[in-house]
Protein backbone atom coordinates (compact mmCIF):
# COMPACT_ATOMS: atom_id res chain seq x y z
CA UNK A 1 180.70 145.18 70.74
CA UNK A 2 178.27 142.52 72.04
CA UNK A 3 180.13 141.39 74.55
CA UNK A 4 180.40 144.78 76.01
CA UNK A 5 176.47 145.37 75.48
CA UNK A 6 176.47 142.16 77.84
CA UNK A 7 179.17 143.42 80.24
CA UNK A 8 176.85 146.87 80.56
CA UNK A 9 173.75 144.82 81.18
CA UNK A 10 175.06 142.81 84.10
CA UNK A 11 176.92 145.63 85.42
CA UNK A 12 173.79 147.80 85.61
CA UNK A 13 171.48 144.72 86.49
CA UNK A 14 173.64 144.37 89.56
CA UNK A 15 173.81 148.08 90.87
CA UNK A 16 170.28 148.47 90.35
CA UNK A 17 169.70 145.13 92.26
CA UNK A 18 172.35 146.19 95.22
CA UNK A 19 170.52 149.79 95.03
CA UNK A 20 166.87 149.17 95.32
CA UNK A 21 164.63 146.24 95.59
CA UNK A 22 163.38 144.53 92.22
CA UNK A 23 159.74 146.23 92.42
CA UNK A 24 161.14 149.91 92.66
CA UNK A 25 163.45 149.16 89.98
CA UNK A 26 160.74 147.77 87.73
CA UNK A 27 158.63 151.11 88.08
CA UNK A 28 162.14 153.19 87.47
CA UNK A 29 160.99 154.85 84.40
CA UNK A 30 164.79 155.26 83.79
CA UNK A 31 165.37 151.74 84.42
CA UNK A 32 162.48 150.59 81.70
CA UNK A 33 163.78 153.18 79.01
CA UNK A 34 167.00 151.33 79.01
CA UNK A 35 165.71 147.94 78.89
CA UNK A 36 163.22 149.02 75.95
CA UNK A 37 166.02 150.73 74.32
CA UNK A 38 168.30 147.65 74.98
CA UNK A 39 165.45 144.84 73.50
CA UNK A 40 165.29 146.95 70.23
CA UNK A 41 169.05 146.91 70.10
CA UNK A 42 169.32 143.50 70.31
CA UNK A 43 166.44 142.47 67.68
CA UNK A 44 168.08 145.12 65.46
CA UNK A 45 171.65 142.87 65.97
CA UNK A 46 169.93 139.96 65.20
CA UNK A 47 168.17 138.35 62.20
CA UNK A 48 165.41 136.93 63.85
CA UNK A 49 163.56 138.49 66.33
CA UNK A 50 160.41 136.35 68.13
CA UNK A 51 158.17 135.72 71.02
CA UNK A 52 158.03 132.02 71.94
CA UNK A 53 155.45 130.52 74.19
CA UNK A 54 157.77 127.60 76.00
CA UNK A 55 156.02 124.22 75.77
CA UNK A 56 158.31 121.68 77.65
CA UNK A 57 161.72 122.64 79.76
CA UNK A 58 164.11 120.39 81.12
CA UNK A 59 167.01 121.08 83.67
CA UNK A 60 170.19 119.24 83.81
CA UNK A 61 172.33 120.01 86.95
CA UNK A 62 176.15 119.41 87.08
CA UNK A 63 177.65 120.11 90.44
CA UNK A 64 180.54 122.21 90.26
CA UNK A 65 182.93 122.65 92.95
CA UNK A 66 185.90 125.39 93.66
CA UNK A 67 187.63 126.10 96.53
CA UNK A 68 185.30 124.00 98.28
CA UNK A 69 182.52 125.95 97.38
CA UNK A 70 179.76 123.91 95.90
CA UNK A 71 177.18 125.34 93.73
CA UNK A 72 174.85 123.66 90.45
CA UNK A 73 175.74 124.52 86.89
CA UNK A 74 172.46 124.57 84.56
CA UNK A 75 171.94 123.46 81.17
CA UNK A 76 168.28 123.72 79.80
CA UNK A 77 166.90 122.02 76.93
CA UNK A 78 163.44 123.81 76.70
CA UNK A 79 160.85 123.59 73.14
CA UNK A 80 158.58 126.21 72.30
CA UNK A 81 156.22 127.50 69.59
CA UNK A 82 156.61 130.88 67.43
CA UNK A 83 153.99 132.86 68.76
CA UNK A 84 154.85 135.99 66.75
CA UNK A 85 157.63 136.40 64.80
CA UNK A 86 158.91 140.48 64.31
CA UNK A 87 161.65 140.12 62.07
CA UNK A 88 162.98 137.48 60.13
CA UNK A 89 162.02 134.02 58.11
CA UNK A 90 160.23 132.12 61.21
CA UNK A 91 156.53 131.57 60.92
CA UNK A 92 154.12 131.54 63.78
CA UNK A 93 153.09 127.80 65.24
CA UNK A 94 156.77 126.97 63.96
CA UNK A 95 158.37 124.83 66.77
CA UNK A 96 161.74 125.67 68.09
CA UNK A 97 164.26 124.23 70.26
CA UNK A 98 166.42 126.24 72.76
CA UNK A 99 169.53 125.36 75.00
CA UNK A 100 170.89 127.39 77.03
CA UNK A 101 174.07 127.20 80.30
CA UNK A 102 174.16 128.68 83.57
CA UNK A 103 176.79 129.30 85.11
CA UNK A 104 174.33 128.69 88.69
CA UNK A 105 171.13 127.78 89.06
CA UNK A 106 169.57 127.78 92.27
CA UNK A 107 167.42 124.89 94.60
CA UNK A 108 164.36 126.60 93.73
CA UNK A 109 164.35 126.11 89.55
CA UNK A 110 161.04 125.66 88.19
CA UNK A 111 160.47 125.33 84.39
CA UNK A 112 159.12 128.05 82.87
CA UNK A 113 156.10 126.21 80.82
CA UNK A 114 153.56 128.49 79.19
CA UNK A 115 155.62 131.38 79.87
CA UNK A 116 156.42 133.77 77.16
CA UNK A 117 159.65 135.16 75.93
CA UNK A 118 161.46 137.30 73.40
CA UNK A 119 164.24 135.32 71.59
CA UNK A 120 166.86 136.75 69.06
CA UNK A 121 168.71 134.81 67.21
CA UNK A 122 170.52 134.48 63.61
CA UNK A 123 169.92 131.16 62.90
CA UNK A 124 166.83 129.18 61.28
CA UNK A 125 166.45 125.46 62.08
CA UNK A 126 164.70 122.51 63.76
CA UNK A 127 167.66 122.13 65.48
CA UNK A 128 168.34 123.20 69.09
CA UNK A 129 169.69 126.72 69.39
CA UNK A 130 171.97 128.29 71.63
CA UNK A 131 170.99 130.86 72.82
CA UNK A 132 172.70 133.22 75.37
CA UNK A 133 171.33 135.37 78.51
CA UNK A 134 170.83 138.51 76.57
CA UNK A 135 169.01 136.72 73.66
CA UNK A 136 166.07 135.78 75.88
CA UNK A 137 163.70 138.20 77.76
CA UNK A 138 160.95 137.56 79.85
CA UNK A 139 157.62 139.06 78.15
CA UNK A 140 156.77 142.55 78.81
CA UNK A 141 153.54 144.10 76.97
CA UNK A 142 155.50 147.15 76.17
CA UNK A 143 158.34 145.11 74.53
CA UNK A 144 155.63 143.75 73.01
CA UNK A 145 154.36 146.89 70.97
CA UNK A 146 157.71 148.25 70.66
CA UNK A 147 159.00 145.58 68.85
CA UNK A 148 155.80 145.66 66.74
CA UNK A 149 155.33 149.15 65.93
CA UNK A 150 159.29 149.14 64.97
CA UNK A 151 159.17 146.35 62.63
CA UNK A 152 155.60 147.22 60.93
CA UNK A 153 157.04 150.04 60.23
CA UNK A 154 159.80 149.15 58.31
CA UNK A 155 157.87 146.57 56.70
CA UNK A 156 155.48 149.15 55.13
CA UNK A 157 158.79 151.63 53.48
């Protein structure tokens, strides 16, 4: 089941791209629904659910080749600090460490330090974490109070 929630994501990530720039997509009430509905789905898979302030991120490029096409494969080491935490035992001002592949990352990579982002995860540790393309978000306000309304809600029943 979550590798089809990922399937669905990329599949509609790329129509919407091919379909309509990146701005008019953003403002796609339609479009934000989904994602909204698809952030609370994944905190609600997960036991952990957090927004992370990245501190440091570091980018380690391995040239791939195939069929004589040449591209670079990522892998980033990155270390951040709980900023809230929505569901589960982390603690905010907790460090954590993240690692995540990409299949291709382009010439124009720039760490993302002082950026915030929604991470969900089932694991608790010092540790770095895997952690997979549909486990991160960029920051959103309204991802933001969703995820806080939904979870102060079932932490007053």
């Amino acid at each position: 089941m979550h590798i089809l929630r990922v399937i669905l994501f990329m599949a509609f990530a790329f129509m919407s791209g091919g379909c309509r720039s990146s701005d008019n997509a953003d403002s796609d009430p339609r479009w934000q629904a989904w994602l909204l509905s698809t952030i609370k789905e994944e905190a609600a898979a997960h036991q952990h659910a957090l927004l992370v302030r990245i501190d440091e991120s570091h980018l380690r490029r391995v040239p791939m080749v195939y069929k004589g096409v040449v591209w670079d494969q990522g892998f980033v080491d990155s270390k951040g600090t709980v900023v809230r935490s929505y569901k589960g035992t982390w603690k905010v001002g907790e460090r954590i460490a993240i690692h995540e592949e990409h299949e291709a990352v382009g010439k124009d990579w720039t760490p993302d330090i002082g950026q915030l982002h929604f991470i969900m995860i089932d694991t608790h540790t010092t540790e770095p974490i895997d952690v997979l393309g549909e486990e991160k978000w960029d920051y959103q306000p309204e991802f933001d109070r969703a995820l806080q309304f939904e979870y102060s809600k079932k932490a007053a029943s």
